[in-house]
Protein backbone atom coordinates (compact mmCIF):
# COMPACT_ATOMS: atom_id res chain seq x y z
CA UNK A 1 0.00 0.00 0.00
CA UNK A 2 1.15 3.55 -0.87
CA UNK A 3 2.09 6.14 1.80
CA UNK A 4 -0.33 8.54 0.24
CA UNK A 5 -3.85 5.92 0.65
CA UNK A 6 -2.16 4.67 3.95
CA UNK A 7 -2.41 8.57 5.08
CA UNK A 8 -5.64 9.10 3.94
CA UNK A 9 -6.82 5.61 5.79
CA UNK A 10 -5.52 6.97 8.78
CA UNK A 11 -6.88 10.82 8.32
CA UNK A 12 -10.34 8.91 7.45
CA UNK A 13 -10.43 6.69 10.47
CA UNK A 14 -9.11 9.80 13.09
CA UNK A 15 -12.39 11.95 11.10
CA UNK A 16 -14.61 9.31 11.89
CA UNK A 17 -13.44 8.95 15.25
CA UNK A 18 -13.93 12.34 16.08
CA UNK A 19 -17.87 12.24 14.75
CA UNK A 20 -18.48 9.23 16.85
CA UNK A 21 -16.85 11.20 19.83
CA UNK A 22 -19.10 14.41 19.25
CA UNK A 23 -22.20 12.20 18.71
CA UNK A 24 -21.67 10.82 21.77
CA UNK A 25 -20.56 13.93 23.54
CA UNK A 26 -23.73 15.36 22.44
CA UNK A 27 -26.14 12.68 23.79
CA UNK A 28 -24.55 13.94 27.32
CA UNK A 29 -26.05 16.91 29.07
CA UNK A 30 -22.51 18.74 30.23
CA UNK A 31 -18.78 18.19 29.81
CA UNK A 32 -15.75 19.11 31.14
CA UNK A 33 -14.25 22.36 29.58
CA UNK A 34 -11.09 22.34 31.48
CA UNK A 35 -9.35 21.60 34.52
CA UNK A 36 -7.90 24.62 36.70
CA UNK A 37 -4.26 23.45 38.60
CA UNK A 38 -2.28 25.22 41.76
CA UNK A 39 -1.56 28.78 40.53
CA UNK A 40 -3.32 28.72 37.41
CA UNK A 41 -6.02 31.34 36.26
CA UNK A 42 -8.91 31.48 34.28
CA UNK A 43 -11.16 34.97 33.33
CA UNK A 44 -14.48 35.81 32.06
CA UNK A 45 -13.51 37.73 28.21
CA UNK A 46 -14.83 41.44 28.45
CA UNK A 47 -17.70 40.58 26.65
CA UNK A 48 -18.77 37.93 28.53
CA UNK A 49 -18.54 34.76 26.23
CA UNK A 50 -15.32 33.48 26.54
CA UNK A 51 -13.62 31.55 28.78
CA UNK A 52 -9.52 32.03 29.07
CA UNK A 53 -7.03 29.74 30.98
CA UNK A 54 -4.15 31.51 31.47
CA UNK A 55 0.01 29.84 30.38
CA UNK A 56 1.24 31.58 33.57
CA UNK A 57 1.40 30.43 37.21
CA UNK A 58 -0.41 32.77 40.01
CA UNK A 59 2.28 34.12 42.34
CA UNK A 60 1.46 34.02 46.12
CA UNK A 61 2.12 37.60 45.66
CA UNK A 62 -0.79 38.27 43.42
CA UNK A 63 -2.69 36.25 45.63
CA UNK A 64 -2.53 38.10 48.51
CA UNK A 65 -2.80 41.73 46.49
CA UNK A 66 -5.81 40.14 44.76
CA UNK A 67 -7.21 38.95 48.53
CA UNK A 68 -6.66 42.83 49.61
CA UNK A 69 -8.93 43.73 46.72
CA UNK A 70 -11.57 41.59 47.57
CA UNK A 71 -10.96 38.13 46.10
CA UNK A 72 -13.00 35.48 47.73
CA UNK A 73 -13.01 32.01 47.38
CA UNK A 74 -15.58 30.27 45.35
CA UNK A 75 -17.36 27.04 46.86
CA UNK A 76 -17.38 24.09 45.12
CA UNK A 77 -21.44 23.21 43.45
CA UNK A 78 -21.21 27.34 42.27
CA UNK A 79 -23.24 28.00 38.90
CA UNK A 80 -22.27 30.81 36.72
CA UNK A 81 -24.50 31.27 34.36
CA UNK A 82 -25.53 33.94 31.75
CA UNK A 83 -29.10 34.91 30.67
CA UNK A 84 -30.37 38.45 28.86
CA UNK A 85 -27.12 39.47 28.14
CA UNK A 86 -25.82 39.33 31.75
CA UNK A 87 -23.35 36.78 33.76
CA UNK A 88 -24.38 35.53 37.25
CA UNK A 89 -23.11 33.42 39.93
CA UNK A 90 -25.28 31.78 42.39
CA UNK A 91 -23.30 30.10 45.37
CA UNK A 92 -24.92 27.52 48.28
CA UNK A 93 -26.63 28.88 50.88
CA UNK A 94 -27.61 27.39 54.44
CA UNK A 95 -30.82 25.77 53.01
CA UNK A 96 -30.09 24.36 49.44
CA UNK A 97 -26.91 23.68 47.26
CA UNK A 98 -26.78 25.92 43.96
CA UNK A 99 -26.32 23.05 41.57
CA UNK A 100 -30.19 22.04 42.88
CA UNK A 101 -31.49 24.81 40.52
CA UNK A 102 -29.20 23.57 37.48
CA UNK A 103 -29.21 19.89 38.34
CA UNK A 104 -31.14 18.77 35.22
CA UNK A 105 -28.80 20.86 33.27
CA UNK A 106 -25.15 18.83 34.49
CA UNK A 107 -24.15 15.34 34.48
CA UNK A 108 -22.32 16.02 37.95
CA UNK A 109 -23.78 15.26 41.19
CA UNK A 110 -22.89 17.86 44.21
């Protein structure tokens, strides 16, 4: 067999790989986007549709300047969410956890 037809087997059989892995990523209600490390950031894009990661480590010192503006830490089962143009965040409370209201919505369980 040729290199050229042995390259397109294998550029055929990685395409249809990837279709079955969509259709079946698609049957499922979430995903994972990412995973967030020690020291690594993510942000909200100014207009409020993208999600960056960032290539460089947090310094403890930009931790505790970012604390002294008012960072807090985010709970674990926290929704962000955006609707009419607008993000949100809705965190547990005493009485309910804030994945309740999004449950259908994830394959996790919190």
């Amino acid at each position: 067999m040729s290199m050229s037809k042995r390259s397109l087997m294998a550029a055929t059989a990685a395409v249809l790989i990837g279709l079955s892995s969509a259709a079946i990523a698609q049957s499922k209600k979430s995903s994972q986007v990412t995973t967030v490390g020690e020291g690594e950031a993510m942000m909200i894009g100014p207009k409020g549709q993208h999600l960056h990661k960032s290539n460089i480590k947090i310094t403890a010192a930009q931790h505790e300047a970012a604390m002294k503006k008012g960072a807090r830490e985010i709970k674990a089962g926290t929704v962000i969410y955006k609707q009419g143009g607008k993000l949100y965040m809705l965190e547990d409370n005493a009485n309910e956890k804030a994945s309740q209201s999004f449950q259908g919505n994830f394959d996790v369980d919190y």
